[in-house]
Protein backbone atom coordinates (compact mmCIF):
# COMPACT_ATOMS: atom_id res chain seq x y z
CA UNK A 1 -81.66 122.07 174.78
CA UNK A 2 -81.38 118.77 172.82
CA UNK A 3 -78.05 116.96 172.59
CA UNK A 4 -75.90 118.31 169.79
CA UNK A 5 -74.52 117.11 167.41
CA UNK A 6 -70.51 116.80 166.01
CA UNK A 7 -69.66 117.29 162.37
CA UNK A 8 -69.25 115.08 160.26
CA UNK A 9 -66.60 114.14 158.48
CA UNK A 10 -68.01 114.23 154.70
CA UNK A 11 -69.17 117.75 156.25
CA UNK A 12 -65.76 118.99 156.83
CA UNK A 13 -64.60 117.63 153.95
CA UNK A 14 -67.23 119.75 151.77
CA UNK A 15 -66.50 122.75 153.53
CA UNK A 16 -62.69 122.64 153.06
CA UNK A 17 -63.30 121.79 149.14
CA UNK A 18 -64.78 125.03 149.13
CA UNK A 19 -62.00 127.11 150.89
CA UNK A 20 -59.76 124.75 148.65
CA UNK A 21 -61.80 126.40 145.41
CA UNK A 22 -60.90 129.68 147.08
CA UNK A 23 -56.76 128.83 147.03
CA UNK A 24 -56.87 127.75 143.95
CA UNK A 25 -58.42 131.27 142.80
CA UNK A 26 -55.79 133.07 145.41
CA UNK A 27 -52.84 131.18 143.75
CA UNK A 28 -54.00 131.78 140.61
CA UNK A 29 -54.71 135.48 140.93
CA UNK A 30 -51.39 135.72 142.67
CA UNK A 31 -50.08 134.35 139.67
CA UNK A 32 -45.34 135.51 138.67
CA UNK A 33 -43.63 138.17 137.34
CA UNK A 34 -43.62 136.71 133.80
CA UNK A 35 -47.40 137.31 133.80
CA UNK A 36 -49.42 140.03 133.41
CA UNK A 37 -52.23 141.55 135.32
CA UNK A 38 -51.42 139.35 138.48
CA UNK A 39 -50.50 140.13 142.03
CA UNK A 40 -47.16 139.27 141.48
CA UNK A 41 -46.70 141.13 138.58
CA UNK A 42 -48.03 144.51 139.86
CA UNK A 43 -45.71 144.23 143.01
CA UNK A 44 -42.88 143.27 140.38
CA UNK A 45 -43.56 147.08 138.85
CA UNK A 46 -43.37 148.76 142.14
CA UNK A 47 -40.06 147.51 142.52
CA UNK A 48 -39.07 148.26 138.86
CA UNK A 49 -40.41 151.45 139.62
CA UNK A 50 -38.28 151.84 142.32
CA UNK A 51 -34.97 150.66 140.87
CA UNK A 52 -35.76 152.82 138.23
CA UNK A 53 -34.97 156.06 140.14
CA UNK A 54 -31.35 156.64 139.04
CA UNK A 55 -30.95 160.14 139.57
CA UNK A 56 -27.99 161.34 141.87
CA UNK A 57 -30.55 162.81 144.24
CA UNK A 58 -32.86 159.29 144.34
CA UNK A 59 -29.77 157.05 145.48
CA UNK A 60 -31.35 157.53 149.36
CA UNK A 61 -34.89 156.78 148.23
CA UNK A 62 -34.06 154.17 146.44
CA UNK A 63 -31.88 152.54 149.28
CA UNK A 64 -34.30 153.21 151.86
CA UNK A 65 -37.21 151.43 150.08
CA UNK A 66 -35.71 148.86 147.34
CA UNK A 67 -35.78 146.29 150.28
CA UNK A 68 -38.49 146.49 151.49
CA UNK A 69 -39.85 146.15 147.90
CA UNK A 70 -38.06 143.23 147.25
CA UNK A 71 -39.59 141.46 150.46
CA UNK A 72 -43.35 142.14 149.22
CA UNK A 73 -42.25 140.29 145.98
CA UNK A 74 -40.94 137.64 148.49
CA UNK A 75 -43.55 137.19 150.67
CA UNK A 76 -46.50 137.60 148.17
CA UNK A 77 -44.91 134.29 146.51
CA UNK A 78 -45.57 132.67 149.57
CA UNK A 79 -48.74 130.62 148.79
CA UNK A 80 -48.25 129.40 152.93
CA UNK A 81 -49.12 133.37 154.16
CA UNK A 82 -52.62 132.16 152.86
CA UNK A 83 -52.96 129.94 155.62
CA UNK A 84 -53.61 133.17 157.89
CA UNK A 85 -57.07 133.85 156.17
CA UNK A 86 -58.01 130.21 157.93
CA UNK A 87 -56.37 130.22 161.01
CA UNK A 88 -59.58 130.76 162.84
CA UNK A 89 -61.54 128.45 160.86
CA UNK A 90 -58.92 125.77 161.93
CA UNK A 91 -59.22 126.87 166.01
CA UNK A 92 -62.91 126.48 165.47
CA UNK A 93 -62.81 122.58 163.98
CA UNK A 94 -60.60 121.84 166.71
CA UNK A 95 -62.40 123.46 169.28
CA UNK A 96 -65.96 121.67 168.16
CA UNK A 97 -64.07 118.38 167.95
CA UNK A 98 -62.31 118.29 171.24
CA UNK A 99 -59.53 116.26 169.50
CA UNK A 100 -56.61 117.31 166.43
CA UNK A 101 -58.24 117.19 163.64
CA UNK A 102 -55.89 114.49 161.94
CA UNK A 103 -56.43 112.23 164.39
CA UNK A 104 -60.37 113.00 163.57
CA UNK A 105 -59.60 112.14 160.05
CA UNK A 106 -57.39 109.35 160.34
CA UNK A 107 -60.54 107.31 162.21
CA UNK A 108 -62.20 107.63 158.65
CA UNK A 109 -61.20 107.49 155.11
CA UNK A 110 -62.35 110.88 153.80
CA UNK A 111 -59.22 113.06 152.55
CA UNK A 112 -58.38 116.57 152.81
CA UNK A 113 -57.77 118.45 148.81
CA UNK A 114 -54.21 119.32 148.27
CA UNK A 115 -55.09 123.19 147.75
CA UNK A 116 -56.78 123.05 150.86
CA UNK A 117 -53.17 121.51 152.73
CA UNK A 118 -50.88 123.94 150.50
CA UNK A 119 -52.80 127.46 151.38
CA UNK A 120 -55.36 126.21 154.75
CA UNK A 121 -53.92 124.08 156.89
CA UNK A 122 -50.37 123.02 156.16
CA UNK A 123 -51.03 121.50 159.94
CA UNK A 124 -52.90 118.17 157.98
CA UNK A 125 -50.63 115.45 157.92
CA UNK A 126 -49.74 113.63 154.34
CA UNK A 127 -51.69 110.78 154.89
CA UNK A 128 -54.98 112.45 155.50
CA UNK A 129 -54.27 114.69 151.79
CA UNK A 130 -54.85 113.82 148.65
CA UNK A 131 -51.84 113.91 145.96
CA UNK A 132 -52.86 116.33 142.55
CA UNK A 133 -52.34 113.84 139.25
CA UNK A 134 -48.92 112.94 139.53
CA UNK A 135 -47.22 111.18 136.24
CA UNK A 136 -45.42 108.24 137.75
CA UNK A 137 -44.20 106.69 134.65
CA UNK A 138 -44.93 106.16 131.11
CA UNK A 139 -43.95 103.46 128.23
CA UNK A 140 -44.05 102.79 124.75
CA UNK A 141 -45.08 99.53 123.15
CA UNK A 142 -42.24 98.15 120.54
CA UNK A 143 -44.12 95.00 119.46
CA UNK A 144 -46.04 92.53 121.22
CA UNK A 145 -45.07 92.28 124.47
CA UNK A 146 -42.43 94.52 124.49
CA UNK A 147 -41.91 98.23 125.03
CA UNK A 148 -39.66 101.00 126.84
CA UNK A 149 -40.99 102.04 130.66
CA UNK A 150 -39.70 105.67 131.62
CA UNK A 151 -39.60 106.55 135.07
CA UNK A 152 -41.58 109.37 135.83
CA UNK A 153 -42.47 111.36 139.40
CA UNK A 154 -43.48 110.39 142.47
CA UNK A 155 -45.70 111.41 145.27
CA UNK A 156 -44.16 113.64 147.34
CA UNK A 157 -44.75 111.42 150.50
CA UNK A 158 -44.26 114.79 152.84
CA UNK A 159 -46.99 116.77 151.49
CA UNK A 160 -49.61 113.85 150.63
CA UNK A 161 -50.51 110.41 151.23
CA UNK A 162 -50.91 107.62 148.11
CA UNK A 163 -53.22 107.51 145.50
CA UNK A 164 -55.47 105.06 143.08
CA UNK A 165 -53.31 104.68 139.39
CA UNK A 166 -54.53 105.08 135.82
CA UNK A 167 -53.33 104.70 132.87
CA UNK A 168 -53.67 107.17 130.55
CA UNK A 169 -53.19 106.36 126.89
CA UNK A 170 -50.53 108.90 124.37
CA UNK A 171 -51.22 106.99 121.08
CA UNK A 172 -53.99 105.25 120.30
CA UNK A 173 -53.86 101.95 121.11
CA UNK A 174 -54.11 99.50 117.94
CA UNK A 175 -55.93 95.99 117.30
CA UNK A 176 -54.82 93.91 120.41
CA UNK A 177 -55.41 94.73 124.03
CA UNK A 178 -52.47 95.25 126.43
CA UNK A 179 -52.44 93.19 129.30
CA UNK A 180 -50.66 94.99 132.20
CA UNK A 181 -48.96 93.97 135.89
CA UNK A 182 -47.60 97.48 137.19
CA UNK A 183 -45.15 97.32 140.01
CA UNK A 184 -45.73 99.58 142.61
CA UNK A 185 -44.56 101.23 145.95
CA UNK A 186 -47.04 102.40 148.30
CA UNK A 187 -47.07 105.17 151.17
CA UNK A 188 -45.41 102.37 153.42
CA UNK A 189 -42.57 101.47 151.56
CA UNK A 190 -44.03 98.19 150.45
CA UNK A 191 -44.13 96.62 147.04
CA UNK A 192 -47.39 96.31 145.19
CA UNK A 193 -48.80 94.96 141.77
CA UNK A 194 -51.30 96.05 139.88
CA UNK A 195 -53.04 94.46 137.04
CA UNK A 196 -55.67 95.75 133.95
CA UNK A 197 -55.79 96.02 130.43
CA UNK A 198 -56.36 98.39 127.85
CA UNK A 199 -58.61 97.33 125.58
CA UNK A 200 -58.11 96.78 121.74
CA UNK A 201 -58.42 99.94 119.45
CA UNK A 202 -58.87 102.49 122.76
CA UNK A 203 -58.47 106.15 121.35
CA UNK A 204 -55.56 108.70 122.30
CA UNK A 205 -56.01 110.55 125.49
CA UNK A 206 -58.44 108.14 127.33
CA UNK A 207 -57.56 107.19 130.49
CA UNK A 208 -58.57 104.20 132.38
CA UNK A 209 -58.40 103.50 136.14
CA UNK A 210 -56.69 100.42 137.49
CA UNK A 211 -56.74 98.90 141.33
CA UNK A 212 -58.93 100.56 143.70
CA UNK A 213 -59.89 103.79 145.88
CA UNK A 214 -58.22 102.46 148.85
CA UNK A 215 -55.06 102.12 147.30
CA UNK A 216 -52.09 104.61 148.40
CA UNK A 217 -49.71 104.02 145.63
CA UNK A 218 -46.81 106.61 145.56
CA UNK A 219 -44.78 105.56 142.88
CA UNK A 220 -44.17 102.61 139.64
CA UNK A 221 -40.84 100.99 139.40
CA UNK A 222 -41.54 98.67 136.40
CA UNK A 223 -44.49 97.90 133.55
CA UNK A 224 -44.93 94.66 131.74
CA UNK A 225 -47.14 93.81 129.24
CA UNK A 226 -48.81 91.48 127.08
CA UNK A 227 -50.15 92.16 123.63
CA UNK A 228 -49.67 95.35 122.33
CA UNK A 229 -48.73 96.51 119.18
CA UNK A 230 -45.80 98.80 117.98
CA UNK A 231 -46.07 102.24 118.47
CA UNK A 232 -48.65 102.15 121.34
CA UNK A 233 -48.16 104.26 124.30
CA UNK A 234 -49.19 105.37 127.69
CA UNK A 235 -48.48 107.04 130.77
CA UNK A 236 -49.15 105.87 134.75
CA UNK A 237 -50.97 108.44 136.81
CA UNK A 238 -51.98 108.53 139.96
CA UNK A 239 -56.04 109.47 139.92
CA UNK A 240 -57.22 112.57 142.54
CA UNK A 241 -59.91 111.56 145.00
CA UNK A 242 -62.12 114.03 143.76
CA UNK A 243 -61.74 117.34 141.44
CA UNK A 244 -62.90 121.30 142.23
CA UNK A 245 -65.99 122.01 140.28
């Protein structure tokens, strides 16, 4: 029997994308209350059927089962009871690997989806997880050189590691370019800049990556700029390593 082979880690990678693409439908089917014709709002009727019975000879039924209603609401909220659907999957990586699988992934710089963290593996440390598009900040121009920055999110450093930035523009931008020199923290704590431009006359809603793949930002703290003009605007994102087809 020839020598076989481990998998690799763009391998794993591709096949948790696709049980990510699987949460995402899960979460989505699972949907609230407040909307129709999804899990949650079918299991919301059984219990409004249930507190419905007001007769004086329903008080018993209704006590006995209203509970246990309520807790099906509960737990069918709980986008972490997915995580049972891949438990085996999970054995079976580790297993094959001889090793935990973050310390696998930490020896390359492949990350795990978020979807795949929030209903697969909620096992994956931050680090080796990609953030979703987080707004970390946004400002508006007031005149050359000059402008308003709002703080905005941040990563939430104990679900996912840092991310690339963007910037994505919310007015078109007019006849000068905006120099820019973002200050940044990154997943270690540390303080870094970033620098771009947008160029002159760049329409509304295009968005324009700054830095590099490598970099693990987790939050802005402050936006300067140079040029500009009055009335321009954009926000600071942080850009997702790759997106569900």
């Amino acid at each position: 029997m020839p020598a076989q082979r481990e998998l690799t880690q763009a391998e794993y990678i591709a096949l948790t994308d696709c049980y990510a693409q699987a949460i995402r439908e899960m979460i989505d089917a699972i949907g609230d209350e407040d909307t129709p014709g999804t899990v949650a709002d079918y299991a919301a009727d059984a219990r409004n059927e249930i507190t419905a019975f007001t007769m004086p000879d329903e008080a018993q039924l209704t006590a006995d089962l209203i509970d246990a209603a309520i807790e099906v609401c509960t737990q069918i909220g709980y986008t972490r009871n997915l995580a049972t659907f891949f438990s085996t999957f999970n054995a079976a990586v580790t297993r094959h690997l001889g090793q935990d699988v973050n310390t696998w992934l930490a020896l390359g710089s492949d990350r795990v989806h978020y979807y795949f963290r929030q209903g697969g593996n909620s096992a994956l440390l931050p680090a080796n997880v990609f953030p979703p598009a987080t707004a970390l900040g946004s400002f508006a121009v007031t005149g050359s050189g000059a402008g308003t920055f709002t703080d905005g999110d941040a990563v939430d450093t104990t679900l996912y590691g840092g991310a690339q930035i963007s910037v994505k523009t919310t007015h078109a931008i007019g006849a000068v370019a905006i120099g820019l020199t973002i200050t940044c923290l990154d997943e270690d704590g540390e303080e870094v800049e970033v620098t771009g431009t947008i160029p002159e006359n760049t329409l509304n809603d295009a968005t324009i990556e700054l830095g590099t793949a490598a970099d693990r930002i987790v939050d802005v703290t402050a936006v300067e700029i140079t040029g500009g003009t009055a009335d321009d605007a954009f926000t600071v994102q942080t850009v997702e390593d790759r997106t569900l087809a």
